[in-house]
Protein backbone atom coordinates (compact mmCIF):
# COMPACT_ATOMS: atom_id res chain seq x y z
CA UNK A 1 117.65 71.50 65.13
CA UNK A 2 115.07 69.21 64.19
CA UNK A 3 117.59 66.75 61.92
CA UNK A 4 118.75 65.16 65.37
CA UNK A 5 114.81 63.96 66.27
CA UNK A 6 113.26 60.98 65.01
CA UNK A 7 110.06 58.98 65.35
CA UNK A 8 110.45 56.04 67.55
CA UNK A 9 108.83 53.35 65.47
CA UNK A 10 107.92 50.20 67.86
CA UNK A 11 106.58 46.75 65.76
CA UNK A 12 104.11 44.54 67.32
CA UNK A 13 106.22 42.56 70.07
CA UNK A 14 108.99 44.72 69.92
CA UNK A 15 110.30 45.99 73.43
CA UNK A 16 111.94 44.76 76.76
CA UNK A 17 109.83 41.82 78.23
CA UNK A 18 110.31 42.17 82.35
CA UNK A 19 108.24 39.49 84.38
CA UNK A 20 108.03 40.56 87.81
CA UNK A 21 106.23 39.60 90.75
CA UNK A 22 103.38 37.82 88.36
CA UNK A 23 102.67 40.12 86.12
CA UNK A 24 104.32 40.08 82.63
CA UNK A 25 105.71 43.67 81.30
CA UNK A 26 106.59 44.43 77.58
CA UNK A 27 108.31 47.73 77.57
CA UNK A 28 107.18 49.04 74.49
CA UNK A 29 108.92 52.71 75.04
CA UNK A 30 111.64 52.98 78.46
CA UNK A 31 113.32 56.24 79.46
CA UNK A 32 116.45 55.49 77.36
CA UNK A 33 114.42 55.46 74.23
CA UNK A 34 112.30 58.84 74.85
CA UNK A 35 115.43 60.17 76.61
CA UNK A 36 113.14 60.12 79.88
CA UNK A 37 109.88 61.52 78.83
CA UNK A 38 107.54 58.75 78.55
CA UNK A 39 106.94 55.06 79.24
CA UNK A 40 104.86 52.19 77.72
CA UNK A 41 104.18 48.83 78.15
CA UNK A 42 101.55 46.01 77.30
CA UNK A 43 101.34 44.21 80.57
CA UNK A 44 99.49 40.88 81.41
CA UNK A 45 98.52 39.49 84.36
CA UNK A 46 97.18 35.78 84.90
CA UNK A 47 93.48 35.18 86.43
CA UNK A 48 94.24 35.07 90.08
CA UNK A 49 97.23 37.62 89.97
CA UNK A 50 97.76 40.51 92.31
CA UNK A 51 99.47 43.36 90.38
CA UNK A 52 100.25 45.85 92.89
CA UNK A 53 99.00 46.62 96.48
CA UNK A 54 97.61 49.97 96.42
CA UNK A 55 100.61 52.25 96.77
CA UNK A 56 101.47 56.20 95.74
CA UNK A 57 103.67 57.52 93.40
CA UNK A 58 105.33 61.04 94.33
CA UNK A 59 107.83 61.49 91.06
CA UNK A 60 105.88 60.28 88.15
CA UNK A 61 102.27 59.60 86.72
CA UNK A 62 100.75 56.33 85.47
CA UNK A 63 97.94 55.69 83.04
CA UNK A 64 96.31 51.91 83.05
CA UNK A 65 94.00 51.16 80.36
CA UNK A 66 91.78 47.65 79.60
CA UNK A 67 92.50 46.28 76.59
CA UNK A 68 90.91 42.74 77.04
CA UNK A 69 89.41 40.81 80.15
CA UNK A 70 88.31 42.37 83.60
CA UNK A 71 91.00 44.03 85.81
CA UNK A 72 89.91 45.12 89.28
CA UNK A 73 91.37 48.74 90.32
CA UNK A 74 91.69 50.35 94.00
CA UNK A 75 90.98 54.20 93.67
CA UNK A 76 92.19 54.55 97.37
CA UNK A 77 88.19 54.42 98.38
CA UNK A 78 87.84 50.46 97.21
CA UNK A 79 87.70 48.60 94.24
CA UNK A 80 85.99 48.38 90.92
CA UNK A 81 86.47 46.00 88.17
CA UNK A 82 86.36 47.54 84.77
CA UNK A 83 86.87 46.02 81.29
CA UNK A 84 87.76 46.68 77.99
CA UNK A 85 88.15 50.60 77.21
CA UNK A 86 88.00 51.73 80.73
CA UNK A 87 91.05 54.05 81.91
CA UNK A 88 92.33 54.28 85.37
CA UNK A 89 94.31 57.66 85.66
CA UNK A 90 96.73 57.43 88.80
CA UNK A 91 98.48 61.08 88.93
CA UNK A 92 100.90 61.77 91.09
CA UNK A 93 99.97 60.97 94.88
CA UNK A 94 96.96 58.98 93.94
CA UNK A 95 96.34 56.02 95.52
CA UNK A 96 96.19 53.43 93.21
CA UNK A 97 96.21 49.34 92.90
CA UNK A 98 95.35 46.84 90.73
CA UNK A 99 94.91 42.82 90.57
CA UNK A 100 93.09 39.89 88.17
CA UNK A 101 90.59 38.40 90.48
CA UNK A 102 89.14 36.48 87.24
CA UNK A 103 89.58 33.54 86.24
CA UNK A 104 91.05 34.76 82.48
CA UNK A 105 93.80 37.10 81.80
CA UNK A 106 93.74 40.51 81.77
CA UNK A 107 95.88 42.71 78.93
CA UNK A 108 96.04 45.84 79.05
CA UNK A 109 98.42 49.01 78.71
CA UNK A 110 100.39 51.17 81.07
CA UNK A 111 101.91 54.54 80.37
CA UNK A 112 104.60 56.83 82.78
CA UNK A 113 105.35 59.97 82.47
CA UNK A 114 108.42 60.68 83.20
CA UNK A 115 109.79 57.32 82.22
CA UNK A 116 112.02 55.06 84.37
CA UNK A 117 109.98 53.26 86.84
CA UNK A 118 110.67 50.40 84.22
CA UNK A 119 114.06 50.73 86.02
CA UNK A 120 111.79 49.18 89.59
CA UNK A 121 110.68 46.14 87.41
CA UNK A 122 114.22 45.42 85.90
CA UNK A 123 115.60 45.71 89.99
CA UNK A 124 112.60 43.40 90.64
CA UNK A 125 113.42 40.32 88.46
CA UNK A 126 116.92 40.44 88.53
CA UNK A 127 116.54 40.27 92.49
CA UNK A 128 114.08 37.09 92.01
CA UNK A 129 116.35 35.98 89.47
CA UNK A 130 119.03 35.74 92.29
CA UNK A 131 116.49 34.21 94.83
CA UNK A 132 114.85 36.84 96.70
CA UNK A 133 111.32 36.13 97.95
CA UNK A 134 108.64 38.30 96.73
CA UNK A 135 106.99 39.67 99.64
CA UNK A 136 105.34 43.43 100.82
CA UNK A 137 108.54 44.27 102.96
CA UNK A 138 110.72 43.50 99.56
CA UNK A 139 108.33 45.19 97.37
CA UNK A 140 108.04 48.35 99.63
CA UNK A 141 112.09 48.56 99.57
CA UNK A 142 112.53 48.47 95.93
CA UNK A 143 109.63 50.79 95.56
CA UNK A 144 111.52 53.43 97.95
CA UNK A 145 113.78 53.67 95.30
CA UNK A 146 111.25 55.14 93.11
CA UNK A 147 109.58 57.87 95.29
CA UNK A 148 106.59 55.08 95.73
CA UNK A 149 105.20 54.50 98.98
CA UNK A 150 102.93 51.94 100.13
CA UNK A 151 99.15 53.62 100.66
CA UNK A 152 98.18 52.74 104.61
CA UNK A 153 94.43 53.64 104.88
């Protein structure tokens, strides 16, 4: 039974690199690798970058942790901008955001469980790619696909 399983060994730069809406993705681990349990990517964002408006996911979890710089997160009570080693935990129906308003990069990583919502990214760039305008109403469309809603306070 256990002859079939293998370690998933990923090098340093390995993965899928997806640039959408400003923010750089390097899917380290997608669905199709971890036949759909788990996701993970090193992500960057440029100083001045909006990542996400805050939003809510209903079919998976996501983990965001600082690796280098100072990202600000929304909770879905405000922001706080954390650094290096801090952890933002957005589980299922959380309300959660995140941008760069430094003036260096942030890095950092992100981790799904289930995996897939790499599959909103991919839909993402190959729609800029074609010339679609990145905008909420576009964003909020291609989020529908993936149980995410947009987080109206």
């Amino acid at each position: 039974m256990h002859d079939s399983v293998r370690a998933l060994l990923s090098r340093p730069g390995d993965g899928e690199l997806i640039e959408a809406a400003g923010v750089e993705h390097l899917f380290r681990l997608t669905a199709a690798q971890t036949g759909g349990r788990f996701g993970f990517e090193e992500f960057t964002l440029a100083a001045g970058t909006l990542g996400a408006r805050p939003h809510v996911h209903h079919a998976h979890d996501e983990f965001f942790y600082v690796l280098d710089g100072e990202l600000t997160v929304h909770d879905g009570d405000g922001e706080t901008a954390v650094g290096p080693g801090h952890l933002l935990a957005a589980l299922r129906g959380a309300p959660h955001g995140f941008r760069n308003a430094g003036d260096r990069p942030v890095r950092g990583l992100c981790l799904y469980t289930p995996a897939g919502y790499e599959d909103y990214f991919r839909q993402v760039h190959a729609a800029v790619a074609a010339g679609a305008v990145v905008d909420d109403d576009m964003l909020n469309e291609f989020r529908s696909r993936f149980n995410t809603s947009p987080y109206l306070r």
